[in-house]
C-alpha atoms as a PDB file:
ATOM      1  CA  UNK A   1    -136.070 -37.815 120.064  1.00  0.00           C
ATOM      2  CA  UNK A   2    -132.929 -37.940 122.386  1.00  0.00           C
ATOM      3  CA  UNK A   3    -129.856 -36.273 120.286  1.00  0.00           C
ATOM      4  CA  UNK A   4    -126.662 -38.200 119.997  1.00  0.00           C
ATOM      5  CA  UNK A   5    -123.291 -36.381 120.992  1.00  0.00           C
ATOM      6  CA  UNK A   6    -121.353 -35.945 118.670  1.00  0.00           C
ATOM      7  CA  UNK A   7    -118.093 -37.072 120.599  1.00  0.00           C
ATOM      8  CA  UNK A   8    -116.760 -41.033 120.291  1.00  0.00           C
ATOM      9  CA  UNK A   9    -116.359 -42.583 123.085  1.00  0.00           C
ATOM     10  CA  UNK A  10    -112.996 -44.120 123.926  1.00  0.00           C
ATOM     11  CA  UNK A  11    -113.135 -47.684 124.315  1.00  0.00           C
ATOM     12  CA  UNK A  12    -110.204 -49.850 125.527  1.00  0.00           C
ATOM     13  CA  UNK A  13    -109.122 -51.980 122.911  1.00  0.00           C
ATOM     14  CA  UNK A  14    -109.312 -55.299 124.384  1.00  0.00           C
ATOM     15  CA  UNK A  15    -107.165 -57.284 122.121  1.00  0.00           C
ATOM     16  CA  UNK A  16    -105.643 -60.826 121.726  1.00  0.00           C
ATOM     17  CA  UNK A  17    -102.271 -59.692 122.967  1.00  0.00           C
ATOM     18  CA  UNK A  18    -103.325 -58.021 125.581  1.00  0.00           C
ATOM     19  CA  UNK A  19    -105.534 -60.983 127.158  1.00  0.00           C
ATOM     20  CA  UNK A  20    -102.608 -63.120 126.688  1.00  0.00           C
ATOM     21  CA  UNK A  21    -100.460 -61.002 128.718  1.00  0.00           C
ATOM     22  CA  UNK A  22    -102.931 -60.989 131.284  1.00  0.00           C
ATOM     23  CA  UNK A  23    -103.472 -64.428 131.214  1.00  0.00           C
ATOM     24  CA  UNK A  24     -99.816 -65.182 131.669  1.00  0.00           C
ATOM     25  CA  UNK A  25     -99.191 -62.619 134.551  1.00  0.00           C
ATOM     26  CA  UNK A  26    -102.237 -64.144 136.327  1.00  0.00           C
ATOM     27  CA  UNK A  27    -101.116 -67.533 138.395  1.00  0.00           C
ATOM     28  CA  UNK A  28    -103.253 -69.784 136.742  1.00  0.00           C
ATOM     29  CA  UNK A  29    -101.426 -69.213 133.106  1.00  0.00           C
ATOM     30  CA  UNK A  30     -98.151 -69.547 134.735  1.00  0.00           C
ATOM     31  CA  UNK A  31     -98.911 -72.998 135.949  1.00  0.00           C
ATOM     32  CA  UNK A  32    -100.817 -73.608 132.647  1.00  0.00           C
ATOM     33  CA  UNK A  33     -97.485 -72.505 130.535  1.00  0.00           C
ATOM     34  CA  UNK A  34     -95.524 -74.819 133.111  1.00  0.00           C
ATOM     35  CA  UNK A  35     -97.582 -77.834 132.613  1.00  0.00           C
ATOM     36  CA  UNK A  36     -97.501 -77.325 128.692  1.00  0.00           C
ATOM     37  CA  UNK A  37     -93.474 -76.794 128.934  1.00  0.00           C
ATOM     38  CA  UNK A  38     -93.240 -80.164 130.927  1.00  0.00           C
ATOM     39  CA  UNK A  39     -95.934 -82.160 128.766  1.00  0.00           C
ATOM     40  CA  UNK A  40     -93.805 -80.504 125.569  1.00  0.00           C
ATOM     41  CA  UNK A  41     -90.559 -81.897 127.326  1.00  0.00           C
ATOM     42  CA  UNK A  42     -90.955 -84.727 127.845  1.00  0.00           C
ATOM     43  CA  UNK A  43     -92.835 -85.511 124.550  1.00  0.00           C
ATOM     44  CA  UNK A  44     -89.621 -84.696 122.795  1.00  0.00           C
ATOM     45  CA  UNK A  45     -87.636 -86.372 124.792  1.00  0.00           C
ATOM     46  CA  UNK A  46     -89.760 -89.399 124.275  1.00  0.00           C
ATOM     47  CA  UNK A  47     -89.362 -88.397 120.349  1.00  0.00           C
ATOM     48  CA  UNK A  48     -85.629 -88.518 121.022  1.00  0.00           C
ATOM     49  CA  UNK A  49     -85.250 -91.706 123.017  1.00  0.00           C
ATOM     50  CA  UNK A  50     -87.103 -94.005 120.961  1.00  0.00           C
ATOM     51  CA  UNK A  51     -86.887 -97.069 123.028  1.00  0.00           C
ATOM     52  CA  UNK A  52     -84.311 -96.413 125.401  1.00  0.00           C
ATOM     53  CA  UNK A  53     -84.908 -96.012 128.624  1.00  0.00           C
ATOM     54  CA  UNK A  54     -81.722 -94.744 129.837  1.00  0.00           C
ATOM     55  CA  UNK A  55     -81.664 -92.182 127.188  1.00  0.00           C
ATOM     56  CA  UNK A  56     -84.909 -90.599 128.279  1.00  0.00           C
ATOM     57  CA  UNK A  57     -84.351 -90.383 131.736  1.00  0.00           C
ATOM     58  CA  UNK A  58     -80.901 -88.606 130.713  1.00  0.00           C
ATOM     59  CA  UNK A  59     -82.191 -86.422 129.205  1.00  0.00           C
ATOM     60  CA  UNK A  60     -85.119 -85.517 131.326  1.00  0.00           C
ATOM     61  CA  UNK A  61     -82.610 -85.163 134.290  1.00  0.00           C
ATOM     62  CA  UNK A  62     -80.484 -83.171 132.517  1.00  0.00           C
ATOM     63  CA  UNK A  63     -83.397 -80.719 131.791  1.00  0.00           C
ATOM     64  CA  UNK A  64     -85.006 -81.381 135.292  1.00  0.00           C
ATOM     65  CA  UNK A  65     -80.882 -79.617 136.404  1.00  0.00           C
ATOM     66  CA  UNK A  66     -80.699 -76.772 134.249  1.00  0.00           C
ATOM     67  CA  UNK A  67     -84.261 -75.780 135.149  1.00  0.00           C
ATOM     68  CA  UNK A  68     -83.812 -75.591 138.306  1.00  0.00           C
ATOM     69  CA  UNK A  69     -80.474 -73.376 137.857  1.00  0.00           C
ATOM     70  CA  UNK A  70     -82.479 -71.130 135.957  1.00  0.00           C
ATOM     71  CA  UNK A  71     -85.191 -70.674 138.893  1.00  0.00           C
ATOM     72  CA  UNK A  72     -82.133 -70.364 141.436  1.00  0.00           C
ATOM     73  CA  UNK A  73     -80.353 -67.800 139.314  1.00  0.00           C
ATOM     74  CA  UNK A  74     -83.895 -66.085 138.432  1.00  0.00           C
ATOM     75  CA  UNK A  75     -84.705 -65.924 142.152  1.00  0.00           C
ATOM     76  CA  UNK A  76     -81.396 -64.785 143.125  1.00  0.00           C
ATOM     77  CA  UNK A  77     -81.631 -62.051 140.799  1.00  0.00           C
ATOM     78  CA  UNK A  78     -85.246 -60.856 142.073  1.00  0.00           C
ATOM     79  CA  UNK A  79     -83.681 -60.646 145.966  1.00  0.00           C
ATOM     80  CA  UNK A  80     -80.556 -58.640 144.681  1.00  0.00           C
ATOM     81  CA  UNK A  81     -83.092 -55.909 143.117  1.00  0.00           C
END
């Protein structure tokens, strides 16, 4: 009979967390966390509207602006660094 050693091996814990961080670093869960943002969005903003039309696309405008202030300021931050 083969004896066992008596050290433990070291496995990497491969937890929850950790996936999810990989998945979100990877490319396909930032577009996946994009799309889910959006879909969220504009699902509240649907919420919010009720059945006005001009109150919807207000607000979805208005979020469609700031977002893309945040990527300009986000990307002019990475090119400073």
């Amino acid at each position: 009979m083969a004896s066992k050693s008596k050290t433990k091996k070291s496995k990497a814990k491969n937890t929850g967390a950790g996936r999810f961080r990989a998945f979100m670093q990877n490319p396909a869960g930032i577009w996946a966390a994009v799309i889910l943002a959006a879909a969220l969005l504009l699902t509240l903003n649907t919420l919010i509207a009720g059945e006005s039309l001009e109150i919807f696309l207000g607000l979805t405008a208005f979020e469609m602006i700031v977002s893309a202030a945040v990527v300009w300021v986000i990307l002019l931050r990475r090119r400073t660094k």
